[in-house]
N, C-alpha and C. Protein backbone atom coordinates (compact mmCIF):
# COMPACT_ATOMS: atom_id res chain seq x y z
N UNK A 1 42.66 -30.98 -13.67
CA UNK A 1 41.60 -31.42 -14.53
C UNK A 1 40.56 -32.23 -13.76
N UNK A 2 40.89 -33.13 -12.75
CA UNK A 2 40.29 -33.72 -12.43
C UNK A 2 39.29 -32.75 -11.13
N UNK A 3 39.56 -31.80 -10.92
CA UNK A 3 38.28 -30.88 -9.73
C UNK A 3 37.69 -30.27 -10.66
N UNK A 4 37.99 -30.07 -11.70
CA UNK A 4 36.63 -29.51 -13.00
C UNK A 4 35.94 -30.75 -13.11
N UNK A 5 35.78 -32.12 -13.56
CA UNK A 5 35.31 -32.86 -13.41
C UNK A 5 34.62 -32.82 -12.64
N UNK A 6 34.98 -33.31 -11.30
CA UNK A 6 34.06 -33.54 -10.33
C UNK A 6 33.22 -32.55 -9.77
N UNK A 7 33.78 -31.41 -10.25
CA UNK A 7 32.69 -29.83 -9.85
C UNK A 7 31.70 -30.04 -11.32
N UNK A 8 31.95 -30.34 -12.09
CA UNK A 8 31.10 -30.97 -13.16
C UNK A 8 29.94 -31.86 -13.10
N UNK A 9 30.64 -33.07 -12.39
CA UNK A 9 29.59 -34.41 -11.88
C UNK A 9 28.63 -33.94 -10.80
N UNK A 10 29.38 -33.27 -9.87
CA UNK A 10 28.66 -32.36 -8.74
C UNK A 10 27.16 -31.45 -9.12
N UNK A 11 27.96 -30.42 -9.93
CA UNK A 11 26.43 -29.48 -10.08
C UNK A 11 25.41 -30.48 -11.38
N UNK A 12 26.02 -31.32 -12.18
CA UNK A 12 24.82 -32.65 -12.61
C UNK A 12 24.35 -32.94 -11.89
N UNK A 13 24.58 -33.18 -10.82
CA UNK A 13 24.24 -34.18 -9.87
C UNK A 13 22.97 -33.29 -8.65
N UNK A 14 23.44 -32.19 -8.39
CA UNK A 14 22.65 -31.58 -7.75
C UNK A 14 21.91 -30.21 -8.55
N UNK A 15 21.88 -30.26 -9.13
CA UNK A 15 21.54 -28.89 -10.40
C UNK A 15 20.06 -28.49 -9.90
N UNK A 16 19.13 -28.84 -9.43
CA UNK A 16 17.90 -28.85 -8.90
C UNK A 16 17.88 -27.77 -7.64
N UNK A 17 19.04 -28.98 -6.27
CA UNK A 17 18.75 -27.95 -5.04
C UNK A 17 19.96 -27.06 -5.13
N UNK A 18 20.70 -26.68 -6.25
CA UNK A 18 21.50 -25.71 -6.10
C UNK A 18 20.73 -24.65 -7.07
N UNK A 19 19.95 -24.86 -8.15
CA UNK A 19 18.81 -23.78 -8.21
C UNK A 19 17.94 -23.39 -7.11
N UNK A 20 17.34 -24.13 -6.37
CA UNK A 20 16.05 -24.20 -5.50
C UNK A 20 17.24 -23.11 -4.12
N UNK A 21 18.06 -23.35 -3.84
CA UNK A 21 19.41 -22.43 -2.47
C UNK A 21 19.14 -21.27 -3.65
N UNK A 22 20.05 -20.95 -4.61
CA UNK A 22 19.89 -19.89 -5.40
C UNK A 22 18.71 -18.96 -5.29
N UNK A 23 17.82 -19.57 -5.99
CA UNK A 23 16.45 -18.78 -5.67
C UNK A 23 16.28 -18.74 -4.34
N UNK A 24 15.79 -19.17 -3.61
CA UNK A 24 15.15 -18.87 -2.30
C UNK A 24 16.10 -17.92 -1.68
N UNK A 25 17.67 -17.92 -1.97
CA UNK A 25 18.56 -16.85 -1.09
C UNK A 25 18.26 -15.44 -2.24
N UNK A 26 18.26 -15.55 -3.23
CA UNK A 26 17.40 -14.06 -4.05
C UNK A 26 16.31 -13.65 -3.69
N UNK A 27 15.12 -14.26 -3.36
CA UNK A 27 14.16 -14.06 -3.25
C UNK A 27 14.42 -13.31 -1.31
N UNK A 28 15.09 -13.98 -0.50
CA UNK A 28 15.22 -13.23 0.37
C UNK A 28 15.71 -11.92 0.61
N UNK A 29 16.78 -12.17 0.23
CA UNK A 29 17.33 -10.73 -0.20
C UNK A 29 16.55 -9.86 -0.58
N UNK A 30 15.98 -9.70 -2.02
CA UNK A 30 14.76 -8.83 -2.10
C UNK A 30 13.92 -8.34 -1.01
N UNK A 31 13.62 -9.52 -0.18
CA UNK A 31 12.36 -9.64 0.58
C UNK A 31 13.19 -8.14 1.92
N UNK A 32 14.28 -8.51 1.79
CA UNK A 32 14.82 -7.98 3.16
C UNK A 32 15.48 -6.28 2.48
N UNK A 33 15.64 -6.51 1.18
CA UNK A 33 16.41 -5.35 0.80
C UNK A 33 14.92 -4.22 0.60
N UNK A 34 13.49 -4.65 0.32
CA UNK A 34 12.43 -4.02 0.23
C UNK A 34 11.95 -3.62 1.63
N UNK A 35 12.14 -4.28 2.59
CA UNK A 35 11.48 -4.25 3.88
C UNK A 35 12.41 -2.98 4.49
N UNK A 36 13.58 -2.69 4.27
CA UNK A 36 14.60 -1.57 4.64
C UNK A 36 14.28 -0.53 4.07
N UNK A 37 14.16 -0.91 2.72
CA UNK A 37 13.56 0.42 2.25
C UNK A 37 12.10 1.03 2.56
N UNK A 38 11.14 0.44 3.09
CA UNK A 38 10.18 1.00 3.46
C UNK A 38 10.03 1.13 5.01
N UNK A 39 11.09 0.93 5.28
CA UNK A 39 11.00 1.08 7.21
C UNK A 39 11.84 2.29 6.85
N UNK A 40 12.61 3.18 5.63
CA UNK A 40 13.34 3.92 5.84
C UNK A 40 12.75 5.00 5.25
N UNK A 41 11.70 4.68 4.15
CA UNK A 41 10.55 5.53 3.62
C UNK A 41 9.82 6.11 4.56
N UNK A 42 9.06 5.47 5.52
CA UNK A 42 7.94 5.60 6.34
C UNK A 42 8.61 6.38 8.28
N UNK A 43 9.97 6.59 7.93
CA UNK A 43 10.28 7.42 9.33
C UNK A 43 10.33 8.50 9.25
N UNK A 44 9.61 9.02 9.88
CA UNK A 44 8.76 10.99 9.98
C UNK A 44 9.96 11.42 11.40
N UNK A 45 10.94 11.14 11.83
CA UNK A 45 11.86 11.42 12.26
C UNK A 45 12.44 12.41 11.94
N UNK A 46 12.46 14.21 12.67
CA UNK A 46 13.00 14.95 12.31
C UNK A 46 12.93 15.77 10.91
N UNK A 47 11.25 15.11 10.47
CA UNK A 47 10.85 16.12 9.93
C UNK A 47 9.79 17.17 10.28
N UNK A 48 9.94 18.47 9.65
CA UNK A 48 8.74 19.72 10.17
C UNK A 48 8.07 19.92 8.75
N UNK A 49 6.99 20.31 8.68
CA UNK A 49 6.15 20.24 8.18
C UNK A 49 6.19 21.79 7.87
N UNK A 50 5.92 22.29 6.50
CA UNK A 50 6.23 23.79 6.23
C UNK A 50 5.00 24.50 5.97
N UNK A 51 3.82 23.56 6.15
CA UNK A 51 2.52 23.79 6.25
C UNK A 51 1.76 24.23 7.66
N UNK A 52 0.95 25.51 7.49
CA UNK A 52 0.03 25.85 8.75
C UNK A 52 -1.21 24.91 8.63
N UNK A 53 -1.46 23.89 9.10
CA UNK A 53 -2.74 23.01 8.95
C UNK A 53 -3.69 23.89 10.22
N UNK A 54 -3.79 24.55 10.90
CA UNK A 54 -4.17 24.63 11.65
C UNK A 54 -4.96 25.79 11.79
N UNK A 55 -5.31 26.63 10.60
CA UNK A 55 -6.00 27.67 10.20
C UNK A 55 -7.15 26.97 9.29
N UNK A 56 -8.31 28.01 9.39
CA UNK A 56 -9.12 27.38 7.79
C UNK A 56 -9.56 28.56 7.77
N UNK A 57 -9.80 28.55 6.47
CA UNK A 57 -10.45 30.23 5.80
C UNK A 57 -11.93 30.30 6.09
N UNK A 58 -12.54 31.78 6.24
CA UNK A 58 -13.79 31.61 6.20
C UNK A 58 -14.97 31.01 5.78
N UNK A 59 -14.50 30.84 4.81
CA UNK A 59 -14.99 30.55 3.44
C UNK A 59 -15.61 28.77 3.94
N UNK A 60 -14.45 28.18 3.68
CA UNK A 60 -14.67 26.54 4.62
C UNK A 60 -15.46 26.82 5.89
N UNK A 61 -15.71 27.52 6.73
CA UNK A 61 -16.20 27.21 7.86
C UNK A 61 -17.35 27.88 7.79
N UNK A 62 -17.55 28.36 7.09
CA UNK A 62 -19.39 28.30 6.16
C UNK A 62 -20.07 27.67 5.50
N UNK A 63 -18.91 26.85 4.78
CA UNK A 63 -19.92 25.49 4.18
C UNK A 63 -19.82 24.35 4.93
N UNK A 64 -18.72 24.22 6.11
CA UNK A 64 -19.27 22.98 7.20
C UNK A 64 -20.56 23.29 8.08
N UNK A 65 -21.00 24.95 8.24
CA UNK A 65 -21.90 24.87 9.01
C UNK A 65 -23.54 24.67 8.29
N UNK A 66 -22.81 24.74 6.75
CA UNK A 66 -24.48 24.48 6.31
C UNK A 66 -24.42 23.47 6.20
N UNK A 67 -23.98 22.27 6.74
CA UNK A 67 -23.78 20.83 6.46
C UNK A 67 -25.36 19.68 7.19
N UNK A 68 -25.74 19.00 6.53
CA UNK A 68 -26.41 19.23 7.43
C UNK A 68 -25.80 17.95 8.30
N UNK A 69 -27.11 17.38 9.80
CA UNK A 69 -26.24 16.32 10.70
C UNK A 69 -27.07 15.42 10.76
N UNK A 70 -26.66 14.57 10.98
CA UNK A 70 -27.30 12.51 10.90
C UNK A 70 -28.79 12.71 11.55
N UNK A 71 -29.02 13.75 12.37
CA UNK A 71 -30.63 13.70 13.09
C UNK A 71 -31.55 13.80 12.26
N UNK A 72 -30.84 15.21 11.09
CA UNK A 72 -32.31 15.70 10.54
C UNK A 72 -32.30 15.12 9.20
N UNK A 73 -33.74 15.19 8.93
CA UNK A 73 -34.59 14.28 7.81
C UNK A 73 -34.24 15.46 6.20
N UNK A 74 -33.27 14.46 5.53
CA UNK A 74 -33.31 15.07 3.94
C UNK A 74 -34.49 14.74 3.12
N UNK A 75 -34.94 15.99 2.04
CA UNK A 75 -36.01 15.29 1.39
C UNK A 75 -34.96 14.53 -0.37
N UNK A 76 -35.07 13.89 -0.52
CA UNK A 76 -34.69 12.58 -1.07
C UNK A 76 -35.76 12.48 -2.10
N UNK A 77 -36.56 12.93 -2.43
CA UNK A 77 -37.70 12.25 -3.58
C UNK A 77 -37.02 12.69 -5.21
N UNK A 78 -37.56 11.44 -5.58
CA UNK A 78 -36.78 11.15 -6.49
C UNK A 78 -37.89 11.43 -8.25
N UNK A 79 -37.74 11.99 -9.09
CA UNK A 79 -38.72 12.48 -10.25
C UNK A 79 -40.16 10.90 -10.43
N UNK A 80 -40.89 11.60 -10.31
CA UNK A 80 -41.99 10.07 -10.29
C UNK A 80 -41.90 9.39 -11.81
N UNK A 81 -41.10 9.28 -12.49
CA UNK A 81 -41.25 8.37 -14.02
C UNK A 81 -39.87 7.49 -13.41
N UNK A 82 -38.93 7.23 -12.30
CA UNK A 82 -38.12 6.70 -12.00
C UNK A 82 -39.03 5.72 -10.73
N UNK A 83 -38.13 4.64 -10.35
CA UNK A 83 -38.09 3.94 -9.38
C UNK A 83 -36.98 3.81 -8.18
N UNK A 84 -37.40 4.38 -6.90
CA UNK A 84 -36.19 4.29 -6.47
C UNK A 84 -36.15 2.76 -5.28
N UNK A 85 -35.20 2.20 -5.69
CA UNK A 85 -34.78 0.88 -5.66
C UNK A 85 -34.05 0.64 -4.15
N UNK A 86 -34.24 1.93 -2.97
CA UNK A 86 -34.16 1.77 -1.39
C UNK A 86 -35.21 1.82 -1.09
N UNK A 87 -36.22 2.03 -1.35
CA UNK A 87 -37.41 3.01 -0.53
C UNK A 87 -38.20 1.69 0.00
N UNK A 88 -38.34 1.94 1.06
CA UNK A 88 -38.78 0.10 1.75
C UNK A 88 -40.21 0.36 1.63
């Protein structure tokens, strides 16, 4: 009877930092049981890929060539009853 007591007087007595150990050892755990799982998500180890990326259809490589490139000048004008709010 008397070590129920004093395991009694005990967690009265400390009830604070034996929550505050509690939490912080949960909160790690999580911290460490999430960090495994995404170091175990993110390993491309021994996998192949069942995809040909390395073809493109005609089709695509006719509309990249009408693309146009950063040199040449787009015309951009905008209906005159608007304001366009870049035009320096």
């Amino acid at each position: 009877m008397f070590i129920f007591t004093a395991i009694a007087n005990g967690f009265k007595r400390y009830n604070l930092t034996i929550f505050i150990v509690v939490l912080v050892t949960g909160l790690s755990t999580a911290v460490i049981m999430l960090n495994d799982t995404l170091q175990k998500a993110s390993d491309t180890s021994g996998y192949t890929s069942t995809l040909d990326s390395t073809t493109f259809d005609q089709a695509t490589i006719d509309r990249v060539k009408q693309l146009h490139t950063s040199s040449e000048t787009v015309d951009t004008s905008l209906p005159t009853t608007r304001i366009n709010p870049f035009n320096e």
